[in-house]
PDB file of N, CA and C in Angstrom:
ATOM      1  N   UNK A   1      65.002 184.302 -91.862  1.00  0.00           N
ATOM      2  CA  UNK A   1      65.176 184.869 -90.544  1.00  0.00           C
ATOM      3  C   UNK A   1      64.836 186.362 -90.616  1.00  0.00           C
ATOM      4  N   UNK A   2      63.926 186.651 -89.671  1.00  0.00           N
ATOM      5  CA  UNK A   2      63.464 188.343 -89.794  1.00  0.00           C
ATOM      6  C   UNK A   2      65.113 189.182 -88.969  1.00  0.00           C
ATOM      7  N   UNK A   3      64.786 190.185 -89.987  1.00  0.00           N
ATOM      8  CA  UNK A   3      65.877 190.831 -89.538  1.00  0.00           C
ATOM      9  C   UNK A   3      66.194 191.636 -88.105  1.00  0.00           C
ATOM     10  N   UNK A   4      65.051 191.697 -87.003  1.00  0.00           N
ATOM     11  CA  UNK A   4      65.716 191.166 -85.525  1.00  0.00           C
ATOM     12  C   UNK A   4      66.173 190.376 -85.202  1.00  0.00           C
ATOM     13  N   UNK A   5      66.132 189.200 -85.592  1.00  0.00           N
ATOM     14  CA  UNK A   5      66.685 187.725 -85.446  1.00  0.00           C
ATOM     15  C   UNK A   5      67.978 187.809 -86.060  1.00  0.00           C
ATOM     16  N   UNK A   6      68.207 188.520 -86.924  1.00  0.00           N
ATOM     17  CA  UNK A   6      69.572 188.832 -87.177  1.00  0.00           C
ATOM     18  C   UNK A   6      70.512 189.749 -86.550  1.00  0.00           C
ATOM     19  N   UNK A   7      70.264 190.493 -86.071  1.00  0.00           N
ATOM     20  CA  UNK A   7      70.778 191.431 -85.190  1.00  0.00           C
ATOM     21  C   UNK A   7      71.058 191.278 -84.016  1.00  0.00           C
ATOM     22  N   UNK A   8      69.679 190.420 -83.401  1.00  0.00           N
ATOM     23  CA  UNK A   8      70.278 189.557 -82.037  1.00  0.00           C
ATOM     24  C   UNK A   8      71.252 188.751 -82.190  1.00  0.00           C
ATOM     25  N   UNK A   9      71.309 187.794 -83.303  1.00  0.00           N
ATOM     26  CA  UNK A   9      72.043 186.629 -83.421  1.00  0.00           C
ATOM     27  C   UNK A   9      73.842 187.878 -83.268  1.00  0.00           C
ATOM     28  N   UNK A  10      73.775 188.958 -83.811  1.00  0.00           N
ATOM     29  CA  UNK A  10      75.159 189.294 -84.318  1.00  0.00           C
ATOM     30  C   UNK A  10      75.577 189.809 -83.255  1.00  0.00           C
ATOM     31  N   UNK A  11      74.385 190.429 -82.027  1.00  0.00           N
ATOM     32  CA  UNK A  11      74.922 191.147 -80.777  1.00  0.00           C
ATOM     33  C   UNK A  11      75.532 189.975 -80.384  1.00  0.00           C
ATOM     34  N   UNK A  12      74.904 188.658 -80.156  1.00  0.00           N
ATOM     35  CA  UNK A  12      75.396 187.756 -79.057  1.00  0.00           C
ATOM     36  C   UNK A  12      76.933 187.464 -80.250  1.00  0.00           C
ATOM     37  N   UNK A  13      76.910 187.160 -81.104  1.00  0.00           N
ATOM     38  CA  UNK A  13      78.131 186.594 -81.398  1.00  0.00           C
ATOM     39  C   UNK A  13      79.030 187.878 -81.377  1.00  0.00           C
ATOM     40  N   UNK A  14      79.372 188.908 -81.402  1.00  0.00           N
ATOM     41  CA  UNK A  14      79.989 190.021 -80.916  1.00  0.00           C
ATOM     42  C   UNK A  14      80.166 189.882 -79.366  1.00  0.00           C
ATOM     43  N   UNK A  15      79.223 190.002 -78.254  1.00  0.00           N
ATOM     44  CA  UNK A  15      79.035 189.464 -77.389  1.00  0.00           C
ATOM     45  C   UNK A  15      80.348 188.360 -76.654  1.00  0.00           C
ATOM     46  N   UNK A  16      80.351 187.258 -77.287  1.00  0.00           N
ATOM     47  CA  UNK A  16      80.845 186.104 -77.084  1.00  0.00           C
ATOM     48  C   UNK A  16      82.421 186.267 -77.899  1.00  0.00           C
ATOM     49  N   UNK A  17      82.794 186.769 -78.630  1.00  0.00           N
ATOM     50  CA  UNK A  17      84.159 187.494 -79.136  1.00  0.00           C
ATOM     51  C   UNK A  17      84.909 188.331 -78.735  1.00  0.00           C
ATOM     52  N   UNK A  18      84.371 189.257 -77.682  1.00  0.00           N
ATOM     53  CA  UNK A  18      84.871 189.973 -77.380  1.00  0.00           C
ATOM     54  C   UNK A  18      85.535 189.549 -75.495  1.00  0.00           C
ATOM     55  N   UNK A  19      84.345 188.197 -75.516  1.00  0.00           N
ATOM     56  CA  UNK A  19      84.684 187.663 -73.976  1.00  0.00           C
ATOM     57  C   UNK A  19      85.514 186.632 -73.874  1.00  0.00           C
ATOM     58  N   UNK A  20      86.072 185.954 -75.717  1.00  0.00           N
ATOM     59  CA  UNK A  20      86.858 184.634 -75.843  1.00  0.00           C
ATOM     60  C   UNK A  20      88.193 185.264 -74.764  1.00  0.00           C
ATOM     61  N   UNK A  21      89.178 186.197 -74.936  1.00  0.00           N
ATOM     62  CA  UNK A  21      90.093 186.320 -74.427  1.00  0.00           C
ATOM     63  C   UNK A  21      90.649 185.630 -73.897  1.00  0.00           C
ATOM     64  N   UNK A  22      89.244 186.692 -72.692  1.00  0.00           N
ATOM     65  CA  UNK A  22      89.110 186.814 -70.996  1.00  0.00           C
ATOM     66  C   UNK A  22      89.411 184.992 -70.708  1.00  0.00           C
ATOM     67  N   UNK A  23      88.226 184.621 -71.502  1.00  0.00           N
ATOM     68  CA  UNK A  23      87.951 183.123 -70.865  1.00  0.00           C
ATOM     69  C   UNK A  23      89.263 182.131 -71.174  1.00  0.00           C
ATOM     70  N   UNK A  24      89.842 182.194 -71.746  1.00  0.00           N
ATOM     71  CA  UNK A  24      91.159 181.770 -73.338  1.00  0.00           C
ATOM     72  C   UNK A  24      92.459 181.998 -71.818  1.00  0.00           C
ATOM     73  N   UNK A  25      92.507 183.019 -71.491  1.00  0.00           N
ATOM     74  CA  UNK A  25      93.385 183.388 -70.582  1.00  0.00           C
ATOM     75  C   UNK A  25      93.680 183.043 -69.427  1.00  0.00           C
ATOM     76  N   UNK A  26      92.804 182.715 -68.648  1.00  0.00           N
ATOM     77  CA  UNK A  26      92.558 182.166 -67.133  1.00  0.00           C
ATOM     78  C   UNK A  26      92.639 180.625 -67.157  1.00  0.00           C
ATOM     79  N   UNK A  27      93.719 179.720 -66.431  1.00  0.00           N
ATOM     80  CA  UNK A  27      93.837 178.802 -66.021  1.00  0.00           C
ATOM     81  C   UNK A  27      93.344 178.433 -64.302  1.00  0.00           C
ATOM     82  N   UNK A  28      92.215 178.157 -64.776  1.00  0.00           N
ATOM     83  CA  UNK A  28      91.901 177.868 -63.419  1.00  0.00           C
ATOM     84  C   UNK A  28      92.002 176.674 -62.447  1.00  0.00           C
ATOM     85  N   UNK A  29      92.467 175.638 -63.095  1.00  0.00           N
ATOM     86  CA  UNK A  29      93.194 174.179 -62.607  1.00  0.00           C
ATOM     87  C   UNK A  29      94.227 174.618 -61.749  1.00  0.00           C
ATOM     88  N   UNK A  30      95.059 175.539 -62.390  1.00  0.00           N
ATOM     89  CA  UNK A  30      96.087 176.042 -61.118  1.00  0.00           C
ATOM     90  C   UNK A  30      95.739 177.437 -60.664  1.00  0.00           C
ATOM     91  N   UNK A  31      95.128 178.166 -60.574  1.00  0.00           N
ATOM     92  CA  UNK A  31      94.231 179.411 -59.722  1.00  0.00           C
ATOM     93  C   UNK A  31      93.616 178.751 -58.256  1.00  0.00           C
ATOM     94  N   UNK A  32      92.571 177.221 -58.896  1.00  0.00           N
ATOM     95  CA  UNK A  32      91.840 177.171 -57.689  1.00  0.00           C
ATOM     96  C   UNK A  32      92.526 176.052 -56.886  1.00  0.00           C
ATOM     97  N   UNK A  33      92.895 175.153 -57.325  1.00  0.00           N
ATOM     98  CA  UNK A  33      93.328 173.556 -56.904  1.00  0.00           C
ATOM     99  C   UNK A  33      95.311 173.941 -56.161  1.00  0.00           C
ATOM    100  N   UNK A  34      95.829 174.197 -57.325  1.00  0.00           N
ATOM    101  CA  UNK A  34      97.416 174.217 -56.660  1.00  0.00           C
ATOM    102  C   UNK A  34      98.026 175.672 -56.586  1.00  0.00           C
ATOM    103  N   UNK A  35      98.123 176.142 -55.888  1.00  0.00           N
ATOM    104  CA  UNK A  35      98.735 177.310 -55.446  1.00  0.00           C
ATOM    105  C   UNK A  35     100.388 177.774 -56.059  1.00  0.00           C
ATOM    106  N   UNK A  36     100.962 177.779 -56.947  1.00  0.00           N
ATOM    107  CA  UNK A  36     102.170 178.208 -57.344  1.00  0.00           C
ATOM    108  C   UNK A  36     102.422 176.991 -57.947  1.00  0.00           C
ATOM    109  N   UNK A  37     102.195 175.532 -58.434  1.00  0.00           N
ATOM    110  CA  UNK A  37     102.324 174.374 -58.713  1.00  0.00           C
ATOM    111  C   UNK A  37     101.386 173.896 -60.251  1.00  0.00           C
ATOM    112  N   UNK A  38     102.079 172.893 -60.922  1.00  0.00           N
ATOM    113  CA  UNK A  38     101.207 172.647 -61.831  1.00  0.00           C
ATOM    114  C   UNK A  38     100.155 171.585 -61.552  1.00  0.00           C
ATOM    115  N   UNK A  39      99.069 171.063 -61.911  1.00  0.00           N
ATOM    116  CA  UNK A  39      97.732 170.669 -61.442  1.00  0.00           C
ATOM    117  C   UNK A  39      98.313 169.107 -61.554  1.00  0.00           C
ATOM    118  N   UNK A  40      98.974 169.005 -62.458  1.00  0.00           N
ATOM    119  CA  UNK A  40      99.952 167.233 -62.738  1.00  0.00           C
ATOM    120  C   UNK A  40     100.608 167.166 -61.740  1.00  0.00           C
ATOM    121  N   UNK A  41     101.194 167.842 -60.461  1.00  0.00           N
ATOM    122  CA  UNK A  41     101.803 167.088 -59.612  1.00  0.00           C
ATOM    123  C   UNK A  41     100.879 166.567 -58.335  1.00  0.00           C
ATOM    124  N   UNK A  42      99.273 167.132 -58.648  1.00  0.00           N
ATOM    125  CA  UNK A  42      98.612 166.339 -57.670  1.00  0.00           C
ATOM    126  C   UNK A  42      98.322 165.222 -57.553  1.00  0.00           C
ATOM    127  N   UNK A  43      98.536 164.730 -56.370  1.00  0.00           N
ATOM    128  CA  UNK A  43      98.076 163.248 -55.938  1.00  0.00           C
ATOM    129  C   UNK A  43      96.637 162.790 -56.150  1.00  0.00           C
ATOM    130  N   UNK A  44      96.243 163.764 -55.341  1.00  0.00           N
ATOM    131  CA  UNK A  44      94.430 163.689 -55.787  1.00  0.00           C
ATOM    132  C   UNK A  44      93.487 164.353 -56.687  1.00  0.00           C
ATOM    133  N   UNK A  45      92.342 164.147 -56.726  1.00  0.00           N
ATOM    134  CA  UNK A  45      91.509 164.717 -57.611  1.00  0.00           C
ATOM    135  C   UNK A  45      90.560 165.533 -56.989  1.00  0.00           C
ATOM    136  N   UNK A  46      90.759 166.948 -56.575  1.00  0.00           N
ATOM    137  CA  UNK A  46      90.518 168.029 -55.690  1.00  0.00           C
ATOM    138  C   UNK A  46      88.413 167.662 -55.536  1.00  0.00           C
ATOM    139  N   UNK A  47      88.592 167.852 -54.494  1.00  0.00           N
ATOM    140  CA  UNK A  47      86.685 168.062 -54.033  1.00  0.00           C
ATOM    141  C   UNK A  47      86.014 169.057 -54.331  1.00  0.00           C
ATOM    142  N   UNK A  48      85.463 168.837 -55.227  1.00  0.00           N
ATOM    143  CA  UNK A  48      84.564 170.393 -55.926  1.00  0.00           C
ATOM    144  C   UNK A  48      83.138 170.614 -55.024  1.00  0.00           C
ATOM    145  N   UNK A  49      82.710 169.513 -54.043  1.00  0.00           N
ATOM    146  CA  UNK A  49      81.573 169.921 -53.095  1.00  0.00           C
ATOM    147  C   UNK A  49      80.564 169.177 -54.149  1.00  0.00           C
ATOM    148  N   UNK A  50      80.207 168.643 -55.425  1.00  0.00           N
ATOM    149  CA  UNK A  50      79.075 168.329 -55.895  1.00  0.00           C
ATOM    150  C   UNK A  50      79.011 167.078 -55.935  1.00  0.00           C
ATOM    151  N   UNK A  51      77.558 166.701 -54.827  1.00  0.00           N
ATOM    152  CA  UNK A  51      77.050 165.094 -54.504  1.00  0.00           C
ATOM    153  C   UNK A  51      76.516 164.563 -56.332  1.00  0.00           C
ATOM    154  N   UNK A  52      77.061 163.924 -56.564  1.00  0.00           N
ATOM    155  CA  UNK A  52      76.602 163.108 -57.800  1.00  0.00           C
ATOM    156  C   UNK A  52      75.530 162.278 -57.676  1.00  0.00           C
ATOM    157  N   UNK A  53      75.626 161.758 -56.535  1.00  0.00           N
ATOM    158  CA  UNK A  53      74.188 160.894 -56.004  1.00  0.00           C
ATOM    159  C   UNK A  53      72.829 162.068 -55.883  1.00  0.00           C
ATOM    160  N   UNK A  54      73.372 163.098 -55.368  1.00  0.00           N
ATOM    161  CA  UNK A  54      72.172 163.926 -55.659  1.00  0.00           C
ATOM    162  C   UNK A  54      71.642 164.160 -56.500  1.00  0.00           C
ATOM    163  N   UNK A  55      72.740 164.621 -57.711  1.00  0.00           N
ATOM    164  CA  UNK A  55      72.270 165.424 -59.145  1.00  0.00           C
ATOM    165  C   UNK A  55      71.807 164.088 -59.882  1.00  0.00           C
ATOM    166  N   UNK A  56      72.033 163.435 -59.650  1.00  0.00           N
ATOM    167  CA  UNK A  56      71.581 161.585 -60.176  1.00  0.00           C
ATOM    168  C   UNK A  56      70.208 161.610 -59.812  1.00  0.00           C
ATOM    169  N   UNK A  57      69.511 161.870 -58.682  1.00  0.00           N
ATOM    170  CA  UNK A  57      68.542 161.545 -57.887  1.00  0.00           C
ATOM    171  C   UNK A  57      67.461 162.824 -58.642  1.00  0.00           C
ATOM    172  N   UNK A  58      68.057 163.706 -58.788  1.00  0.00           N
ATOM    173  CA  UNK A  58      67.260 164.824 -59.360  1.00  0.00           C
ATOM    174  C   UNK A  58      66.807 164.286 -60.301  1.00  0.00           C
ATOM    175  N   UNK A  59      67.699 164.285 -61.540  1.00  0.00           N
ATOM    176  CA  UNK A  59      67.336 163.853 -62.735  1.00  0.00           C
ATOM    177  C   UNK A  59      66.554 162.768 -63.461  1.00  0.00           C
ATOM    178  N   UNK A  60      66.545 161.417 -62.373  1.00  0.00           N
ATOM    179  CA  UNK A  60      65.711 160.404 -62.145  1.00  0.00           C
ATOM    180  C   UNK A  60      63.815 160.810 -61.659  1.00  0.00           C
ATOM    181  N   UNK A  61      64.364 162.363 -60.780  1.00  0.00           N
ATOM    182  CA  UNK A  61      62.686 162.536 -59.903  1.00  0.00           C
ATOM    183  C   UNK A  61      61.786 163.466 -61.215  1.00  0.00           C
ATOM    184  N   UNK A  62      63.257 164.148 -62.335  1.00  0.00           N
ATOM    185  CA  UNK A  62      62.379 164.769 -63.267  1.00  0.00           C
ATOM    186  C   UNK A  62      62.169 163.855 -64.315  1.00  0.00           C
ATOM    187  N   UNK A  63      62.656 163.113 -64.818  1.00  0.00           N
ATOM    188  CA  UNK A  63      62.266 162.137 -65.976  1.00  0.00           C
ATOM    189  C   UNK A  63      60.963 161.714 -65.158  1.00  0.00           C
ATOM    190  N   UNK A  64      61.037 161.516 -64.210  1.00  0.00           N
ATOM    191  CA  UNK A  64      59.808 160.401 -63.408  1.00  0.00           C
ATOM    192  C   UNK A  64      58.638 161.439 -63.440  1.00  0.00           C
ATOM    193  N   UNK A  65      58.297 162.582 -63.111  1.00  0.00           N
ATOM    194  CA  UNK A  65      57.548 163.334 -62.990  1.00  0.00           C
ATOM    195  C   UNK A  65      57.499 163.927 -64.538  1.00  0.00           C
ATOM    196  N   UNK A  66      58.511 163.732 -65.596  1.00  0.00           N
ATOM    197  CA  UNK A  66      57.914 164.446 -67.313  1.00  0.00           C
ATOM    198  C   UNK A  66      57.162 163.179 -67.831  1.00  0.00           C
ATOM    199  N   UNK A  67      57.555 161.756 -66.786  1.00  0.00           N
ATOM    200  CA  UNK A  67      56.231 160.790 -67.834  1.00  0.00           C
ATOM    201  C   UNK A  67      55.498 160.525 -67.190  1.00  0.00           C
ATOM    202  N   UNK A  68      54.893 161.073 -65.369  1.00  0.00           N
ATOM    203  CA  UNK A  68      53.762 161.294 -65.187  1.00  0.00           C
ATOM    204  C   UNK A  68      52.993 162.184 -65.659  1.00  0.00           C
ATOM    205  N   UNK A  69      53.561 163.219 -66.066  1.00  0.00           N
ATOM    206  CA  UNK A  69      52.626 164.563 -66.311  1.00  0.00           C
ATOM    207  C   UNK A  69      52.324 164.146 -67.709  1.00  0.00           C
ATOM    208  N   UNK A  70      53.175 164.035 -68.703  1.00  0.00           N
ATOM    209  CA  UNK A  70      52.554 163.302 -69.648  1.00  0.00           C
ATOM    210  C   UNK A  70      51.619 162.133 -69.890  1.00  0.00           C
ATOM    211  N   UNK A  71      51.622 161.150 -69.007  1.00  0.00           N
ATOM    212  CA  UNK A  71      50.442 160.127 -68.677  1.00  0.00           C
ATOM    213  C   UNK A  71      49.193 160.425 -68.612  1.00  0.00           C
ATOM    214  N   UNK A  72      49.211 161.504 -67.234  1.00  0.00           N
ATOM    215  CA  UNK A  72      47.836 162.489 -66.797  1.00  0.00           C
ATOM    216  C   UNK A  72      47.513 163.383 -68.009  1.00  0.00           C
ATOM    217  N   UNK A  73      47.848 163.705 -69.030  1.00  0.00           N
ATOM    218  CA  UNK A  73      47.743 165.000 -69.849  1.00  0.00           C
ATOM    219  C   UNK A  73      47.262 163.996 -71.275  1.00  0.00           C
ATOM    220  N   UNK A  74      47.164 162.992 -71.097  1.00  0.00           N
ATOM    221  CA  UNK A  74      46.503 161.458 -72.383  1.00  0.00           C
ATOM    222  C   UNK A  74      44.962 162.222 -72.359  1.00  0.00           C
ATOM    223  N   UNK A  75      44.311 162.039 -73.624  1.00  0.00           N
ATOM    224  CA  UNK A  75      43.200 161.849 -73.235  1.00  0.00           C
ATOM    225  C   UNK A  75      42.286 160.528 -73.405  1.00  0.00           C
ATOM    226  N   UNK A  76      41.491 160.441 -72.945  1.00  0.00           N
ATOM    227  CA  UNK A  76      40.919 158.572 -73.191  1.00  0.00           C
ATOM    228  C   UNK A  76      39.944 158.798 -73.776  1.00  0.00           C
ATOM    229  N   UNK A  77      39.773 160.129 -74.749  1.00  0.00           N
ATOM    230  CA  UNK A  77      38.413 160.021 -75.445  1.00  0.00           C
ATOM    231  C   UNK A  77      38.988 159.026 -77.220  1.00  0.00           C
ATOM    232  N   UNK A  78      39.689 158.373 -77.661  1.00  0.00           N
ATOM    233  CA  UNK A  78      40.334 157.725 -78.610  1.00  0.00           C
ATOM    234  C   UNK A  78      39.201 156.991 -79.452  1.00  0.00           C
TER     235      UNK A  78
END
């Protein structure tokens, strides 16, 4: 590894140590969902807004379009 590659590698892991805390600290199950309550006495399983049928549908239109583009990108001189 050239020794920029080392130095980057040590900013980001410095980087990421110094932000464990922050992240370590914040319970956000009861911040966003129950207001003064623990997240176990809910009945339901709170609506975060994300269609799964969508992100499903995405991921189906890019697989579908990485093995057309790969199809078109063959060559037939063999």
């Amino acid at each position: 590894m050239r020794p920029r590659g080392i130095v980057v590698a040590l900013v980001i892991f410095v980087a990421l140590l110094v932000t464990a805390p922050v992240a370590l600290a914040a319970n956000a199950t009861e911040d966003a969902y129950c207001e003064g309550c623990s997240a176990l006495h809910q009945k339901q399983v709170p609506f975060t807004g994300l269609d799964v049928a969508l992100v499903v549908a995405a991921g189906g239109a890019l697989i579908a379009a990485g093995f057309g583009i790969r199809r078109l990108g063959r060559s037939d001189t063999a």
